[in-house]
Protein backbone atom coordinates (compact mmCIF):
# COMPACT_ATOMS: atom_id res chain seq x y z
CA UNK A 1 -21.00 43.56 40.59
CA UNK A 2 -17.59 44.38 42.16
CA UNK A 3 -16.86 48.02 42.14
CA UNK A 4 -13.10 49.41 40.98
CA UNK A 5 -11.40 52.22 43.29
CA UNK A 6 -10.05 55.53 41.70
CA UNK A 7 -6.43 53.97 42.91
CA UNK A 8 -7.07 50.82 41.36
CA UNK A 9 -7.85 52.46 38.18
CA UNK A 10 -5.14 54.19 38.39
CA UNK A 11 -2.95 51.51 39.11
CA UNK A 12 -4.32 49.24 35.93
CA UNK A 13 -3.87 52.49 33.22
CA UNK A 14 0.08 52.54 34.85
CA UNK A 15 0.16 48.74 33.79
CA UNK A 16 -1.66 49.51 30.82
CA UNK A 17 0.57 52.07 29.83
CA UNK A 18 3.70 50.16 30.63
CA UNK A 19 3.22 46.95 28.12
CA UNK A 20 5.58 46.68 25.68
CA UNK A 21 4.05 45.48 22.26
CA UNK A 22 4.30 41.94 21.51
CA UNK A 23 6.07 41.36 18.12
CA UNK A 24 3.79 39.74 15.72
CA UNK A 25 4.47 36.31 14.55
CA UNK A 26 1.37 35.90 12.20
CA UNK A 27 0.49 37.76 8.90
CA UNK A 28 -1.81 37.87 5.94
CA UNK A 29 -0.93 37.17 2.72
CA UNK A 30 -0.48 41.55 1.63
CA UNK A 31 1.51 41.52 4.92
CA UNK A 32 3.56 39.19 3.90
CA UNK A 33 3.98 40.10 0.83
CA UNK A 34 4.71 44.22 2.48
CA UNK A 35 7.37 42.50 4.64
CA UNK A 36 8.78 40.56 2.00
CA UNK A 37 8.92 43.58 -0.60
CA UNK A 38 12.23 44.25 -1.16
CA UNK A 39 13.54 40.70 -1.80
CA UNK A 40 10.91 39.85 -3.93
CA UNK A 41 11.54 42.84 -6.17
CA UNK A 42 15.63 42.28 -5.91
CA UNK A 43 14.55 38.54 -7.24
CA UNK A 44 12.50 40.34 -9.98
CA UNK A 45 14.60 43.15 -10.93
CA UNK A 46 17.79 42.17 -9.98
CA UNK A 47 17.92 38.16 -10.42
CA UNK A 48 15.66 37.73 -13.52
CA UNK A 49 12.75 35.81 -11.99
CA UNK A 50 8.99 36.92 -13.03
CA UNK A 51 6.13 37.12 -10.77
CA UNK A 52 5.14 33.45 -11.40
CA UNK A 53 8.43 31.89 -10.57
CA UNK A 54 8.39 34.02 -6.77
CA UNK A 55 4.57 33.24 -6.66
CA UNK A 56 5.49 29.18 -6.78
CA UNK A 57 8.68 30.27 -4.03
CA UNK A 58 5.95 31.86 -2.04
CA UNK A 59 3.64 28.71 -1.79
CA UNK A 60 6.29 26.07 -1.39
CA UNK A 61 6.49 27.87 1.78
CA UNK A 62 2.72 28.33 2.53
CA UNK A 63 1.84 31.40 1.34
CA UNK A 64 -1.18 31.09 -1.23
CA UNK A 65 -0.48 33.53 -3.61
CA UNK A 66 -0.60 33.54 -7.52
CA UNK A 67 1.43 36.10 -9.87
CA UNK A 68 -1.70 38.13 -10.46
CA UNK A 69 -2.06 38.97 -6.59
CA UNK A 70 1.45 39.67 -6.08
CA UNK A 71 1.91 41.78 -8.90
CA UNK A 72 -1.52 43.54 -7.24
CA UNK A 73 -0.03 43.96 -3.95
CA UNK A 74 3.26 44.86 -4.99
CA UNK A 75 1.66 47.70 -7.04
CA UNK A 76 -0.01 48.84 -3.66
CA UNK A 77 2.68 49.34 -2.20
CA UNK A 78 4.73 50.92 -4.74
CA UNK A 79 1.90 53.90 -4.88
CA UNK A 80 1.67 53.70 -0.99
CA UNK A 81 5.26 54.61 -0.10
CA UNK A 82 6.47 58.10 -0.62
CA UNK A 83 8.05 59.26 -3.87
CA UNK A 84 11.64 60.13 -3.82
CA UNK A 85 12.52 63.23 -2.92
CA UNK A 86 13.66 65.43 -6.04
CA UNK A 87 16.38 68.13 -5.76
CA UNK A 88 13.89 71.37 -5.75
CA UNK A 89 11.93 69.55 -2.43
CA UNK A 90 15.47 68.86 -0.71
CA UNK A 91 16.44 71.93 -1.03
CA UNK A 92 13.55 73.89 -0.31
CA UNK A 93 12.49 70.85 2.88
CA UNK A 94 16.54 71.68 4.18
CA UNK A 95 16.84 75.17 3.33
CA UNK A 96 20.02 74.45 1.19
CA UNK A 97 20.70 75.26 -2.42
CA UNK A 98 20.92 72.05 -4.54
CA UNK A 99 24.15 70.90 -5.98
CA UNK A 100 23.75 72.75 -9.12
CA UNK A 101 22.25 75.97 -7.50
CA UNK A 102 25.88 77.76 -8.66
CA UNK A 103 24.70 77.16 -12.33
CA UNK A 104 21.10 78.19 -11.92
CA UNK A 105 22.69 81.65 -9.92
CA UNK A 106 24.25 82.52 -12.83
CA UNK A 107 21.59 82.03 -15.32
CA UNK A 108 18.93 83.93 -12.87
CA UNK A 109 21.41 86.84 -12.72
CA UNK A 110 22.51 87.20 -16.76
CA UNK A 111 18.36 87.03 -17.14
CA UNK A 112 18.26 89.62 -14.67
CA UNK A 113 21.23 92.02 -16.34
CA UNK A 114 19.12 91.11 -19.52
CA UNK A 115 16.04 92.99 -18.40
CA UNK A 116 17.14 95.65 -16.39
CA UNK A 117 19.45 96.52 -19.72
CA UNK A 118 16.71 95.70 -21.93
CA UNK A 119 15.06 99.21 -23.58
CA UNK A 120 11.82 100.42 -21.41
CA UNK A 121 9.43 99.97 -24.24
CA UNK A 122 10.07 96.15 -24.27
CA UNK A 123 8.35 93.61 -22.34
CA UNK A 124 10.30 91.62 -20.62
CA UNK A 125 8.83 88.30 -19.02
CA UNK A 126 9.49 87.35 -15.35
CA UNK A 127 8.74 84.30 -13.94
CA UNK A 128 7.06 83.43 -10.61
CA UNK A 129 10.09 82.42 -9.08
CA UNK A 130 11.53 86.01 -9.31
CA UNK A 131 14.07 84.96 -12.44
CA UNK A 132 13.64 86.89 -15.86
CA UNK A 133 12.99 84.86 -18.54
């Protein structure tokens, strides 16, 4: 058995470390279908063609796929990527008020004039975010 020196060990986790990753030139059929997501939905959504006439695309150009199994893998992906981001998560992810933040201002402070001037025997309701309502 040949034994492996400390600086030889050394030396082959430096190589290791230093490969670049080789690009891949083979795929499976949800791979391809992953890399091949947004023209096949711009053929669907934007050029008129259902799942069967991409399917028969797809296998004139070897991939074995029928409509059922790309509409299947399509829907994957659509609940795998992340949902767009909505105003209220921009905001609160940046630290910014949205666009319309002016409006909403307003409204929290006339709700706010409305309960500090409202008698003291009334109940006035205030939500969690701080804004009488």
């Amino acid at each position: 058995m040949t034994m492996i020196t400390d600086t030889q060990l050394a030396a082959m986790r430096l190589a290791l470390d230093a490969l670049e990753a080789k690009p891949k030139t083979r795929f499976s059929p949800p791979e391809a279908v992953e890399a091949l997501a947004r023209q096949i939905r711009r053929a669907r959504d934007e050029l008129g063609h259902d799942l069967t006439d991409i399917a028969l695309l797809l296998q004139a150009h070897g991939l074995a796929i029928k409509p059922t199994t790309l509409r299947g893998y399509l829907s994957k992906l659509a609940t795998a990527e992340p949902a767009p981001k909505t105003r209220k998560s921009q905001s609160v992810a940046s630290g910014k008020a949205p666009a319309g933040a002016a409006g909403l201002a307003m409204a929290a402070g006339a709700a706010l004039q409305a309960r500090d001037a409202a008698p003291e025997g009334d109940l006035v309701l205030e939500l969690a975010d701080g804004q009488g309502g």
